[in-house]
N, C-alpha and C. Protein backbone atom coordinates (compact mmCIF):
# COMPACT_ATOMS: atom_id res chain seq x y z
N UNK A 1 14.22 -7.38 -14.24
CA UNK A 1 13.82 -7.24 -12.84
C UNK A 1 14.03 -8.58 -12.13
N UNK A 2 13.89 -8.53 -10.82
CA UNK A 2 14.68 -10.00 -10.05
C UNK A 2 13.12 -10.36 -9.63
N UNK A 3 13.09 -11.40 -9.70
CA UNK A 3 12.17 -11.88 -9.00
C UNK A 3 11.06 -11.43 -7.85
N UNK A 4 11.70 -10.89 -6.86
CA UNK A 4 11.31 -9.80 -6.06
C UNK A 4 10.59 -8.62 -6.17
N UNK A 5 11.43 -8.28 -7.66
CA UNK A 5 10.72 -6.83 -7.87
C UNK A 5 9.75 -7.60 -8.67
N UNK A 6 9.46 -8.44 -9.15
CA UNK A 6 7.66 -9.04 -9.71
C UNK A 6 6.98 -8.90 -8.85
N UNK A 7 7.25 -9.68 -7.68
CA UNK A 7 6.61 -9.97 -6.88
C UNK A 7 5.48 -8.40 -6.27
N UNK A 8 6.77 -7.55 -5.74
CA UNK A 8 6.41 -6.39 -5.51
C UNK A 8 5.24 -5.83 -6.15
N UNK A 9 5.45 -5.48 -7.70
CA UNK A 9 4.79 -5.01 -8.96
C UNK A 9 3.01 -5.39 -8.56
N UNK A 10 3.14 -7.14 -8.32
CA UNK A 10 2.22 -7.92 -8.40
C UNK A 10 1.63 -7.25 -7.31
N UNK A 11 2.28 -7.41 -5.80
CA UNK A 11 1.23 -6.62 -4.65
C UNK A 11 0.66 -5.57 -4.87
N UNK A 12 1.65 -4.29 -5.40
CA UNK A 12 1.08 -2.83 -6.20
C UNK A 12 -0.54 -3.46 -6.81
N UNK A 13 -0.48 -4.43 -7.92
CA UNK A 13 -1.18 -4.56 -9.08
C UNK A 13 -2.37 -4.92 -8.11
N UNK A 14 -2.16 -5.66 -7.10
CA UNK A 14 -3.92 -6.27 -6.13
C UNK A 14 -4.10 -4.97 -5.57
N UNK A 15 -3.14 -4.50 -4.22
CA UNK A 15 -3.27 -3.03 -4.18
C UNK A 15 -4.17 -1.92 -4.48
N UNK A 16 -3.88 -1.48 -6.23
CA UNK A 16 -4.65 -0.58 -6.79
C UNK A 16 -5.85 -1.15 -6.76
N UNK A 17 -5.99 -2.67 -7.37
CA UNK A 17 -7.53 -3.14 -7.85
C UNK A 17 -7.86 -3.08 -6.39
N UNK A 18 -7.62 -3.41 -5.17
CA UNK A 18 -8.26 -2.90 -4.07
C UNK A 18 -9.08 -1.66 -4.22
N UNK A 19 -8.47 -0.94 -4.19
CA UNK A 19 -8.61 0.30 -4.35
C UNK A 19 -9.29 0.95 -5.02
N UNK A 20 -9.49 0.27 -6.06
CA UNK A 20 -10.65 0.54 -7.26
C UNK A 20 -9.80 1.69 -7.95
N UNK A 21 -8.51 2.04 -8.09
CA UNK A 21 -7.40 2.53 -8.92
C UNK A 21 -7.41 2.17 -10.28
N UNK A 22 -8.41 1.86 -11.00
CA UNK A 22 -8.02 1.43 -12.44
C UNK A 22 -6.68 1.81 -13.17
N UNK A 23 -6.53 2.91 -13.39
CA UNK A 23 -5.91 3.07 -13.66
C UNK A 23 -4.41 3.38 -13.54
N UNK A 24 -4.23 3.32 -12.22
CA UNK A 24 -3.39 2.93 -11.43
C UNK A 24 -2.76 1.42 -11.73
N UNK A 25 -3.75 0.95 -11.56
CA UNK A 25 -3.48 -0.49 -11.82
C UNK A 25 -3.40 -0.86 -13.29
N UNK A 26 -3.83 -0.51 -14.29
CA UNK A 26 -3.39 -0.24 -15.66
C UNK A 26 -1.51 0.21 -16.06
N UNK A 27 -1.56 0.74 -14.92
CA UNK A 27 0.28 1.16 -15.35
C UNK A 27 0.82 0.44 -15.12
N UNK A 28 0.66 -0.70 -14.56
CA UNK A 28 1.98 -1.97 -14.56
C UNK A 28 1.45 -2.93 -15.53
N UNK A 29 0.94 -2.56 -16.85
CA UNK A 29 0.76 -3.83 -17.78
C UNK A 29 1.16 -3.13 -18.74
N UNK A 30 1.94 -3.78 -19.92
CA UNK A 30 2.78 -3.11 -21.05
C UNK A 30 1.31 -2.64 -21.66
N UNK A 31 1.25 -1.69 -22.81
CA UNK A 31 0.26 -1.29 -23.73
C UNK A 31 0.09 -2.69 -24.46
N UNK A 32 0.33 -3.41 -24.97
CA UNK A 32 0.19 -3.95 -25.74
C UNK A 32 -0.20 -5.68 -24.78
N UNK A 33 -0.36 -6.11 -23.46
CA UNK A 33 -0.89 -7.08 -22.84
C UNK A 33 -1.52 -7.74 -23.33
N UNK A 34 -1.87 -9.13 -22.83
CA UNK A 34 -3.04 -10.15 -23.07
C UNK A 34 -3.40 -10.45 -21.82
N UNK A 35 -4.72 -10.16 -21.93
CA UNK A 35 -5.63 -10.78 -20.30
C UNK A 35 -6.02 -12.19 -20.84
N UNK A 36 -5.91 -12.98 -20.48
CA UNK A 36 -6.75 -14.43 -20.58
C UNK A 36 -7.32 -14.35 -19.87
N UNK A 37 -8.83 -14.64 -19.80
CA UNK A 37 -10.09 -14.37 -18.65
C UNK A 37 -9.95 -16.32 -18.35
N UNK A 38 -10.94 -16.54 -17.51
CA UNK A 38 -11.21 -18.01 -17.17
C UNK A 38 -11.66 -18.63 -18.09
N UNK A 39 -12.45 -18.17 -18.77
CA UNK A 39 -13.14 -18.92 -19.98
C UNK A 39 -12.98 -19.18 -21.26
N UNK A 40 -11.04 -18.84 -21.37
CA UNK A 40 -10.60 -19.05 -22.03
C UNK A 40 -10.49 -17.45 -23.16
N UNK A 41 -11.37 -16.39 -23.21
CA UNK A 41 -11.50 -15.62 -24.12
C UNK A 41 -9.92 -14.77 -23.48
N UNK A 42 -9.63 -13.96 -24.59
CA UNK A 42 -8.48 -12.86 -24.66
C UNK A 42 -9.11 -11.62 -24.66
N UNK A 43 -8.56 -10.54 -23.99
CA UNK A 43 -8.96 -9.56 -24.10
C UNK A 43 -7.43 -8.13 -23.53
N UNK A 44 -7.72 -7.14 -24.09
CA UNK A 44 -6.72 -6.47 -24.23
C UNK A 44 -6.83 -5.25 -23.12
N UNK A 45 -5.66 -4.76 -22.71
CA UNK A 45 -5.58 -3.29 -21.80
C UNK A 45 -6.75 -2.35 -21.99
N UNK A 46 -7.33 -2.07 -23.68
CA UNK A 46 -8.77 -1.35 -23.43
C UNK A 46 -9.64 -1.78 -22.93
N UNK A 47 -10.06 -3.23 -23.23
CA UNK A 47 -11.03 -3.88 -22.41
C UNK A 47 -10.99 -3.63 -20.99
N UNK A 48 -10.02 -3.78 -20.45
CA UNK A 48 -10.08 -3.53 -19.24
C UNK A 48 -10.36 -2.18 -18.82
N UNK A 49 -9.86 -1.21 -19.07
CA UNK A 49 -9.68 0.05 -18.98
C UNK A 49 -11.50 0.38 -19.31
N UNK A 50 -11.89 -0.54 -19.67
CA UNK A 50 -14.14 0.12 -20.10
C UNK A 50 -14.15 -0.84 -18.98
N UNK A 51 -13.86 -1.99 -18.83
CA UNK A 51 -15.01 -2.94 -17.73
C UNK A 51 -14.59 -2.99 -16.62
N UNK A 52 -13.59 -2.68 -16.26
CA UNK A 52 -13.58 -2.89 -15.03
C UNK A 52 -14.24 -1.46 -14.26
N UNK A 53 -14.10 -0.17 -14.68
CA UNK A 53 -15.49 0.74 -13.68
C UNK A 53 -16.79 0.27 -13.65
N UNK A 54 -17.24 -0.54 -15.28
CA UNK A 54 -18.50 -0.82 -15.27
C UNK A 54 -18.72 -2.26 -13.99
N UNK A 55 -18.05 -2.84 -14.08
CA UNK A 55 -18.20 -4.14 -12.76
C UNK A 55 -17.97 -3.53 -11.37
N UNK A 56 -17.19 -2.89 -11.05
CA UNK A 56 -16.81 -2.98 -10.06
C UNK A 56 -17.88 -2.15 -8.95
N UNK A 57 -19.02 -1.54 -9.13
CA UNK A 57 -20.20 -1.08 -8.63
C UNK A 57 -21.31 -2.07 -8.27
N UNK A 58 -20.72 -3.26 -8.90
CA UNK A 58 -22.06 -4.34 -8.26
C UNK A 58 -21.25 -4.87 -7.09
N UNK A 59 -20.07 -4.50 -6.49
CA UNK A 59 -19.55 -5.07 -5.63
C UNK A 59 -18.45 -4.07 -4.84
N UNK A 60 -18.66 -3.41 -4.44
CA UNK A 60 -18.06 -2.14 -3.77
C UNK A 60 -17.25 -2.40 -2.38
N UNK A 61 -17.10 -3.37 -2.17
CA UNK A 61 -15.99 -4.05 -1.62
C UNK A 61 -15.55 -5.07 -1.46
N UNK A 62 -15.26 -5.64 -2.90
CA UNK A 62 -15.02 -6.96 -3.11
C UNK A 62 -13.19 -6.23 -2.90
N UNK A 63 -12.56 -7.29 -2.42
CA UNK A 63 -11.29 -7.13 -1.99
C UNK A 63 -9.94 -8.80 -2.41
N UNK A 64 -9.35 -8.67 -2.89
CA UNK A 64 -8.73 -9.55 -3.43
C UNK A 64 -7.15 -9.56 -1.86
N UNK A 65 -7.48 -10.86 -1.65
CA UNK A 65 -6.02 -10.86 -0.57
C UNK A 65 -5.17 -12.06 -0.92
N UNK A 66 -3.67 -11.41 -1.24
CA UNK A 66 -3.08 -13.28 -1.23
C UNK A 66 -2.76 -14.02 -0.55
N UNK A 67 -2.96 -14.96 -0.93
CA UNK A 67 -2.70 -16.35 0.14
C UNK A 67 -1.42 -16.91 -0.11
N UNK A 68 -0.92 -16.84 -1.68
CA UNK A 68 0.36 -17.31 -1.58
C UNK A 68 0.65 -16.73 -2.86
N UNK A 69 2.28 -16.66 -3.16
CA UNK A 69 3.13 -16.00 -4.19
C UNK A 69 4.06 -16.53 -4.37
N UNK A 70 4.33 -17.24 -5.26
CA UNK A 70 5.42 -17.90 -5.79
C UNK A 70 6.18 -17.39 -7.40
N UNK A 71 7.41 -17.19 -7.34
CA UNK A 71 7.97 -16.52 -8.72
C UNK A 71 9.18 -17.51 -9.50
N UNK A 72 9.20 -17.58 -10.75
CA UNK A 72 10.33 -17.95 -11.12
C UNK A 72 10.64 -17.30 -12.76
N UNK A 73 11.93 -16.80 -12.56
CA UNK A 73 12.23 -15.88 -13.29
C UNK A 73 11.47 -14.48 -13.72
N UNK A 74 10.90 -14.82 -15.28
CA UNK A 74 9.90 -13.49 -15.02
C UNK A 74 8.05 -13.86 -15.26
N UNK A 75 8.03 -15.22 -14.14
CA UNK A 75 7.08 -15.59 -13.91
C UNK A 75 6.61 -15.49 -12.37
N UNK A 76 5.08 -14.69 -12.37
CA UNK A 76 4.76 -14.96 -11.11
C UNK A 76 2.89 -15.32 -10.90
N UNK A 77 3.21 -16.43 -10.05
CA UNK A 77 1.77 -17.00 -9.90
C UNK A 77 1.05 -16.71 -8.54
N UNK A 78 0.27 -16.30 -8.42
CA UNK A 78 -0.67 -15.97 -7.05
C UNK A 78 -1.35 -16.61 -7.14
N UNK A 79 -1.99 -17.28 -5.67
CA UNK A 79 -2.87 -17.60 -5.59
C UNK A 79 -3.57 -16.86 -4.40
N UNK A 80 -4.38 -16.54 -4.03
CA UNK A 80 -5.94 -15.63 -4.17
C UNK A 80 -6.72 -15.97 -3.77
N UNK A 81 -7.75 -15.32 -2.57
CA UNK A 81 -9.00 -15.41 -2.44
C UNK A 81 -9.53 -13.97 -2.71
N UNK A 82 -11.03 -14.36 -2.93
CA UNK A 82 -11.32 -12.38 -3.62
C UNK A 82 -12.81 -12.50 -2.88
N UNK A 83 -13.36 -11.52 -1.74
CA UNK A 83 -14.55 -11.94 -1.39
C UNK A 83 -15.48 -10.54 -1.39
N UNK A 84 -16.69 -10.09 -0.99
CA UNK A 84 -17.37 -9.10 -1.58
C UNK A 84 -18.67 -9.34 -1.46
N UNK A 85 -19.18 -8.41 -1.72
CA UNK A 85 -20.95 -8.31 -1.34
C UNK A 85 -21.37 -7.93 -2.82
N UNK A 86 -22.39 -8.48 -3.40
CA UNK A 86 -23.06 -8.00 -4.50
C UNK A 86 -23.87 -7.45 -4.32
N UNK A 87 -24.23 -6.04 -4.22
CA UNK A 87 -25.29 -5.31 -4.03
C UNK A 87 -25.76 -4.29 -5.52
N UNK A 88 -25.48 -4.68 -6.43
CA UNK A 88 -26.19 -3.95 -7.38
C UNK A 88 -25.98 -4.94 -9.42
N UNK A 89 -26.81 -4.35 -10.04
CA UNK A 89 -26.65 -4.98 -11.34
C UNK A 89 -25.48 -5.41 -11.52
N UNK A 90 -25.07 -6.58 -12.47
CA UNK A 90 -24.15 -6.86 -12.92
C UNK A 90 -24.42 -7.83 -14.19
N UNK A 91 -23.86 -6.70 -15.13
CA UNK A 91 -24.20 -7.46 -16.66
C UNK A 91 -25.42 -8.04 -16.69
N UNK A 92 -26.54 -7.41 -16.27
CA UNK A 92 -28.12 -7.81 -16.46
C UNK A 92 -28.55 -8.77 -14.93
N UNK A 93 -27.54 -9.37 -14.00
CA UNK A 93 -27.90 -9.67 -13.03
C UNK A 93 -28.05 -8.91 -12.48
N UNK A 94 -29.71 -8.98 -11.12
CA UNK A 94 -30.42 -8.22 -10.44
C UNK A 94 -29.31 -8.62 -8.85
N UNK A 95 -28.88 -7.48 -8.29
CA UNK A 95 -28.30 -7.54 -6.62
C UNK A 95 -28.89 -7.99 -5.94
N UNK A 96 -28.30 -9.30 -5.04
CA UNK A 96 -28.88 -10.38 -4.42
C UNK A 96 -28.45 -9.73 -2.91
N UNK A 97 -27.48 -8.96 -3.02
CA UNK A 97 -26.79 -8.60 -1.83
C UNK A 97 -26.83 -9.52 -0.62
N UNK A 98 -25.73 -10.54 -1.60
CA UNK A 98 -25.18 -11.72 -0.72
C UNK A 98 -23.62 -11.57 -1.06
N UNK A 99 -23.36 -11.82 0.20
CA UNK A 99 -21.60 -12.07 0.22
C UNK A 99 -21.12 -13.17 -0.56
N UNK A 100 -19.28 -13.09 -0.88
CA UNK A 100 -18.99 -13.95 -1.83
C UNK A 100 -17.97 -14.11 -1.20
N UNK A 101 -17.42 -15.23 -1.81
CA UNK A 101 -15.84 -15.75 -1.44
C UNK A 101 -15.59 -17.16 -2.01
N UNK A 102 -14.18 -16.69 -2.81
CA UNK A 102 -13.84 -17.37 -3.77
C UNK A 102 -12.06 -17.77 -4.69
N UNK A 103 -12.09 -18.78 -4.83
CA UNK A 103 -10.14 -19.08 -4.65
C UNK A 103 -10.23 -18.70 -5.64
N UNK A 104 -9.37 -17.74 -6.42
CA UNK A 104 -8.55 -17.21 -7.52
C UNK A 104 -7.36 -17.24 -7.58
N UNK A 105 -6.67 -17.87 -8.92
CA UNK A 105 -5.26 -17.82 -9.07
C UNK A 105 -5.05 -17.25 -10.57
N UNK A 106 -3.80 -16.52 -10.47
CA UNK A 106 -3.25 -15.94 -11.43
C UNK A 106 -1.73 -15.87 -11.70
N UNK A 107 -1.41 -15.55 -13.21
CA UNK A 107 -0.30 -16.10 -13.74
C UNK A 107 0.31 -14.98 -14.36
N UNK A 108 1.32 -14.12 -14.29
CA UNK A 108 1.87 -12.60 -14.84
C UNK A 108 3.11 -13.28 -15.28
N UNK A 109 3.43 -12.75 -16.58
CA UNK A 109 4.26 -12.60 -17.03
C UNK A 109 5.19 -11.40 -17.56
N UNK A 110 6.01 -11.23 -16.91
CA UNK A 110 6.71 -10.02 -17.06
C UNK A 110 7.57 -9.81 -18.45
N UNK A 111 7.52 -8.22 -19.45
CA UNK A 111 8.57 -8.28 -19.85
C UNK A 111 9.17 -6.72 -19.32
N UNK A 112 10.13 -6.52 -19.51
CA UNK A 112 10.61 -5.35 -19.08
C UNK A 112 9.85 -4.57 -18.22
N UNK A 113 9.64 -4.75 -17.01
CA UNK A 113 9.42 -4.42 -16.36
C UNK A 113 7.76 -4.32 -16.14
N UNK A 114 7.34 -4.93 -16.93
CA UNK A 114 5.28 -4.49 -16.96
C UNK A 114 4.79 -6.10 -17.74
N UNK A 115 3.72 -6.45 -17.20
CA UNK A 115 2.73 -7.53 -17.09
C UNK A 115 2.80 -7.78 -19.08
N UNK A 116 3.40 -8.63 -19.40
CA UNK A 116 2.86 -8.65 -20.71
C UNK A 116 1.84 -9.54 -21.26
N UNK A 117 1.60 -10.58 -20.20
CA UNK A 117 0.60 -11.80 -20.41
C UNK A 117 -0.13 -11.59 -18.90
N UNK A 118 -1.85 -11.84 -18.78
CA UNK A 118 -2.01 -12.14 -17.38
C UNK A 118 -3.02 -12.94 -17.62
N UNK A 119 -3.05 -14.21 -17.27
CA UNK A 119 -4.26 -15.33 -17.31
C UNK A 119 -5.02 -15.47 -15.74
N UNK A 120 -5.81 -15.44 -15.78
CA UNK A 120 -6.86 -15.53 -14.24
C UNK A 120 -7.69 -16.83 -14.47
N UNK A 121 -7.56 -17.17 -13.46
CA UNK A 121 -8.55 -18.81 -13.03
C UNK A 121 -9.14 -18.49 -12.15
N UNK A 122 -10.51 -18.38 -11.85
CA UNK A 122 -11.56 -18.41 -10.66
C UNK A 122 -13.06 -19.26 -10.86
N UNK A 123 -13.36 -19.68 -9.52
CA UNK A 123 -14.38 -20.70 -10.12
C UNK A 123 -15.51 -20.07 -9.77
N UNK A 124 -15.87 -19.56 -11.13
CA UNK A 124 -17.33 -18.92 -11.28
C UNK A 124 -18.53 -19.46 -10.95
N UNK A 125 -18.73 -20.82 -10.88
CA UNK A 125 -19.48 -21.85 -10.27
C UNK A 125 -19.96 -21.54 -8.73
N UNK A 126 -18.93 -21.49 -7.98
CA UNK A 126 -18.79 -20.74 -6.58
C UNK A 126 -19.56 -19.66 -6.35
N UNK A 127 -18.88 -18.52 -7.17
CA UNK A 127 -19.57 -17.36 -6.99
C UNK A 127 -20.97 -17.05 -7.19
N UNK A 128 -21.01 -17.75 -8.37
CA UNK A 128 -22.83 -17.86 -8.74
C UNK A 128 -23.79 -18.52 -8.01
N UNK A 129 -23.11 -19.75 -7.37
CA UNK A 129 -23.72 -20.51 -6.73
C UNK A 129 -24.08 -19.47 -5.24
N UNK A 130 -22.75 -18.85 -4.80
CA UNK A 130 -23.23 -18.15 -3.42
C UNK A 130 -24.02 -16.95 -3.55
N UNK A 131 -24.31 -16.40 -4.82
CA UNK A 131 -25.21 -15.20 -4.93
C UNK A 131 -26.50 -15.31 -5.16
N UNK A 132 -26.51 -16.80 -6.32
CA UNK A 132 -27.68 -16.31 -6.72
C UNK A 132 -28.57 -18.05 -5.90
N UNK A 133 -27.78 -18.72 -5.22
CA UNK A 133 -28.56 -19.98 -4.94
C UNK A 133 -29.01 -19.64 -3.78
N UNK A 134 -28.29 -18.99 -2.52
CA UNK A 134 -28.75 -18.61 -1.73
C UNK A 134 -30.03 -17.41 -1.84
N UNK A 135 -30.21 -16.56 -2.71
CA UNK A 135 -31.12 -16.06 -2.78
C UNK A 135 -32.13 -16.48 -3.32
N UNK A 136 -31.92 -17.59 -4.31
CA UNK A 136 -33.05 -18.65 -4.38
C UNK A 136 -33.84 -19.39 -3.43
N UNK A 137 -33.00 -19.82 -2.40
CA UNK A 137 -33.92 -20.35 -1.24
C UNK A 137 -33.81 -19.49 -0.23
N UNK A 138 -34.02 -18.21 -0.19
CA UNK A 138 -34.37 -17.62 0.30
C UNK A 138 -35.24 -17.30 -0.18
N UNK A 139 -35.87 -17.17 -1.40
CA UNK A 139 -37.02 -16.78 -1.80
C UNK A 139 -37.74 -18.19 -1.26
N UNK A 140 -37.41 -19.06 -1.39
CA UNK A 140 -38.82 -20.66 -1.52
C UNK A 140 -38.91 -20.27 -0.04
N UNK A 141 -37.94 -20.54 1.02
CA UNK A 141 -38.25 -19.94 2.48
C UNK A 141 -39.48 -19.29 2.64
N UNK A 142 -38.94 -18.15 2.30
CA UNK A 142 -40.45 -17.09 2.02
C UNK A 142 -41.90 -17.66 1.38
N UNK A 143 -41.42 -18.32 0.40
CA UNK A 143 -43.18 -18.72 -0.34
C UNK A 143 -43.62 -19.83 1.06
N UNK A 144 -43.14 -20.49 1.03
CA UNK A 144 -43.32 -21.53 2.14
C UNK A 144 -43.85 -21.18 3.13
N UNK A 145 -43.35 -20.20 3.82
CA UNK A 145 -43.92 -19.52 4.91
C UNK A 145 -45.10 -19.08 4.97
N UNK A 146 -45.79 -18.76 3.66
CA UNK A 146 -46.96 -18.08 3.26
C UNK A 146 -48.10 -19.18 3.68
């Protein structure tokens, strides 16, 4: 595929996850993929295929838009902002239902035509910080007031 058509693939691939298409978005990664998460762990096309319905309900319109796309050969890197409201559990966190927004970049590697490597960088620091710090002093606000 030329460069272009990555690129393409790649918009499809934010697209579906817009969309909350899992599986949609599952069809442009070979069966056999590697997700590299931020924290370094690996995880495979099933993983995704269980967690991403289970996440994507604490944030029901978190929306991923790119900011920039750059390709070379059958490499393509995005970079990303992804922003969203947390309004319900997530992995044992209680919904602060505070907005988020946050730079994400990512790295696809194509083979024949489908994602065979995809590593994601986002600074979780950020996100945590805008969900759960602001609802922290929003609580002391409140005691204070008392």
């Amino acid at each position: 595929m030329t460069e272009r058509e990555n690129e393409k693939v790649v918009e499809k691939i934010i697209d579906a996850l817009n969309r909350r298409d899992f599986e949609a978005y599952l069809t442009y990664f070979s069966d056999d993929v590697t997700f590299v998460m931020p924290s370094g762990r690996t995880v495979d096309k099933e993983w995704f295929r269980k967690e991403l319905p289970i996440g994507s309900p604490a944030s029901p319109d978190q929306k991923t838009s790119i900011d920039r796309m750059v390709s070379q050969g059958d490499m393509v890197w995005v970079e990303s902002t992804i922003t969203g409201t947390h309004t319900a559990d997530w992995y044992g966190m209680p919904a602060f239902n505070k907005k988020f927004e946050y730079p994400s970049v990512a790295i696809y590697n194509f083979e024949a035509g489908k994602v065979k490597l995809a590593k994601t960088y986002w600074d979780r620091l950020r996100l945590f910080n805008q969900i759960q710090e602001k609802a922290v002093a929003e609580f002391w606000d409140k005691m204070m007031q008392k």
